[in-house]
Protein backbone atom coordinates (compact mmCIF):
# COMPACT_ATOMS: atom_id res chain seq x y z
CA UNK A 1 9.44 5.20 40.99
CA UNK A 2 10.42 6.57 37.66
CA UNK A 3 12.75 9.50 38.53
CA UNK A 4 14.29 7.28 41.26
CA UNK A 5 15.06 4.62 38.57
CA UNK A 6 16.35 7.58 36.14
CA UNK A 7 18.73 8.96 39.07
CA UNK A 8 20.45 5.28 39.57
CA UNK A 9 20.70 5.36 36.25
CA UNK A 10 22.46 8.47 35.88
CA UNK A 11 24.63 7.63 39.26
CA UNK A 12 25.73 4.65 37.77
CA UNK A 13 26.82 5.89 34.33
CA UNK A 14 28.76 8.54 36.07
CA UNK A 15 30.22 6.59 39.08
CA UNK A 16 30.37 2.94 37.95
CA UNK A 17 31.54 3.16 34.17
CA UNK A 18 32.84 6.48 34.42
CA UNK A 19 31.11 7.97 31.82
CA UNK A 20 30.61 12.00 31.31
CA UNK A 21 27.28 12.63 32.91
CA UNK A 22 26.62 16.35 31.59
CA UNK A 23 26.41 15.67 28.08
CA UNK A 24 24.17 12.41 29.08
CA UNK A 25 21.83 15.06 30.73
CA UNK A 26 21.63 18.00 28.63
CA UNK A 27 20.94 15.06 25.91
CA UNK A 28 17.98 13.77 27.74
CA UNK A 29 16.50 17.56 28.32
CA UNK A 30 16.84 18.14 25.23
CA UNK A 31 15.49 14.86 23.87
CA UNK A 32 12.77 15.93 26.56
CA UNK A 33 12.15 19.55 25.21
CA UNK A 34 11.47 18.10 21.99
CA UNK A 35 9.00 14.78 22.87
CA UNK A 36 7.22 17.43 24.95
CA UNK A 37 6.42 19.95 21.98
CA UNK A 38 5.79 17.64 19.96
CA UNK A 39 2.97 16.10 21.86
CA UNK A 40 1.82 19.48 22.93
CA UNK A 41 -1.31 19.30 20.43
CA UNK A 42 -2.12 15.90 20.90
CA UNK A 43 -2.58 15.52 24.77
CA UNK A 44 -4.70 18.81 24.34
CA UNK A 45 -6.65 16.83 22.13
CA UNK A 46 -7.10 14.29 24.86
CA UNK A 47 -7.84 16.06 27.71
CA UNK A 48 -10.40 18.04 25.76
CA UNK A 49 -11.87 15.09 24.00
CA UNK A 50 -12.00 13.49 27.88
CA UNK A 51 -13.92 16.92 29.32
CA UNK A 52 -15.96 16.71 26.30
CA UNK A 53 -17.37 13.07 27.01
CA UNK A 54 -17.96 13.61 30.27
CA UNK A 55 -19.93 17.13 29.92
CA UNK A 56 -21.52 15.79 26.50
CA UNK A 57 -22.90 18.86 25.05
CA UNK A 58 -23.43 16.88 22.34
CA UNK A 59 -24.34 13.02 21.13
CA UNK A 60 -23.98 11.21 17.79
CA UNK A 61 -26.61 12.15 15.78
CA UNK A 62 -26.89 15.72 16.90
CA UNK A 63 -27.18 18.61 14.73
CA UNK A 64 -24.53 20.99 15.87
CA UNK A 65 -22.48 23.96 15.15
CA UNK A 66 -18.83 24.19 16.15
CA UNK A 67 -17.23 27.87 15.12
CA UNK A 68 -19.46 28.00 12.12
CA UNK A 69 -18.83 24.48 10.93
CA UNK A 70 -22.39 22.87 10.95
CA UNK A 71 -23.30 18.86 10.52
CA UNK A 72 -24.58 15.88 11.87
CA UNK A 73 -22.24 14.35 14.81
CA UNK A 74 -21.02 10.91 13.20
CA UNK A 75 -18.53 9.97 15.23
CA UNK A 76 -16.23 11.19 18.68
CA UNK A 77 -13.32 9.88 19.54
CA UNK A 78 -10.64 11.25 22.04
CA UNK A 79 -8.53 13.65 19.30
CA UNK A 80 -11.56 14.43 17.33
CA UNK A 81 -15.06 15.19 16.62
CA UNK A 82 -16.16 14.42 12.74
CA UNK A 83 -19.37 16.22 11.39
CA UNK A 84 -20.92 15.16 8.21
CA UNK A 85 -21.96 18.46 6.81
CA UNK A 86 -24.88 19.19 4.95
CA UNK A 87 -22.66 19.30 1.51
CA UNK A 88 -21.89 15.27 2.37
CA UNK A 89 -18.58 16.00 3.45
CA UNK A 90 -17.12 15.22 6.92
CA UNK A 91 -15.30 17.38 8.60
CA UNK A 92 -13.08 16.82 11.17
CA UNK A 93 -12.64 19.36 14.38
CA UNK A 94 -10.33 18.84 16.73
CA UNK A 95 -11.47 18.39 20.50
CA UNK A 96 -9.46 21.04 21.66
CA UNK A 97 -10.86 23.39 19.02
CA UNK A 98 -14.47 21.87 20.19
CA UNK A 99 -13.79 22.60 23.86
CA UNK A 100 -12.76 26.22 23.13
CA UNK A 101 -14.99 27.17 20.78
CA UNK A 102 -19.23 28.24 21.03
CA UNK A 103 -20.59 24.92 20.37
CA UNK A 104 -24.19 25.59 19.32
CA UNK A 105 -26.79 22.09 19.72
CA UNK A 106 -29.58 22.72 17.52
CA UNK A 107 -30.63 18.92 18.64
């Protein structure tokens, strides 16, 4: 429904109020290009914090190990997975870092 609203859009800029259609396109692709990349990291974070909750290899209040980063599982959420270390910091891994990396549940 969405690209068939865009395209009436489009036909009536360029037919109805005679407007110039290519630069109203290559502004939109462009204007695309860029939303795109930008949002590159964070829907990978999504979808990887989604295939993370539904495998669960881990739980809050697991003891894990994510690429050599080791704590106590205080909190996941769909961009991120925080660890409070054993220093008393937290530290804060990304889920698509978490989905690629060796996870290691010493829980």
């Amino acid at each position: 429904g969405a690209v068939i609203f865009l395209v009436a859009i489009v036909a009536a800029a360029g037919y109805v109020m005679q407007l110039p259609v290519k630069g109203l396109l290559a502004t939109s692709g462009a204007m695309a290009i860029i939303v795109g990349l930008a949002l590159q990291s964070t829907l990978a974070d999504v979808f990887s914090g989604i295939i993370l909750n539904t495998t669960k290899p881990y739980q809050l209040d697991d003891w894990i190990s994510i690429d050599g980063t080791e704590g106590k599982v205080i909190e996941i959420d769909w961009r991120a997975t925080h660890l409070l270390t054993g220093q008393g910091s937290t530290a804060v891994i990304p889920n698509s870092v978490a989905a690629k990396a060796k996870i290691i549940n010493s829980s």
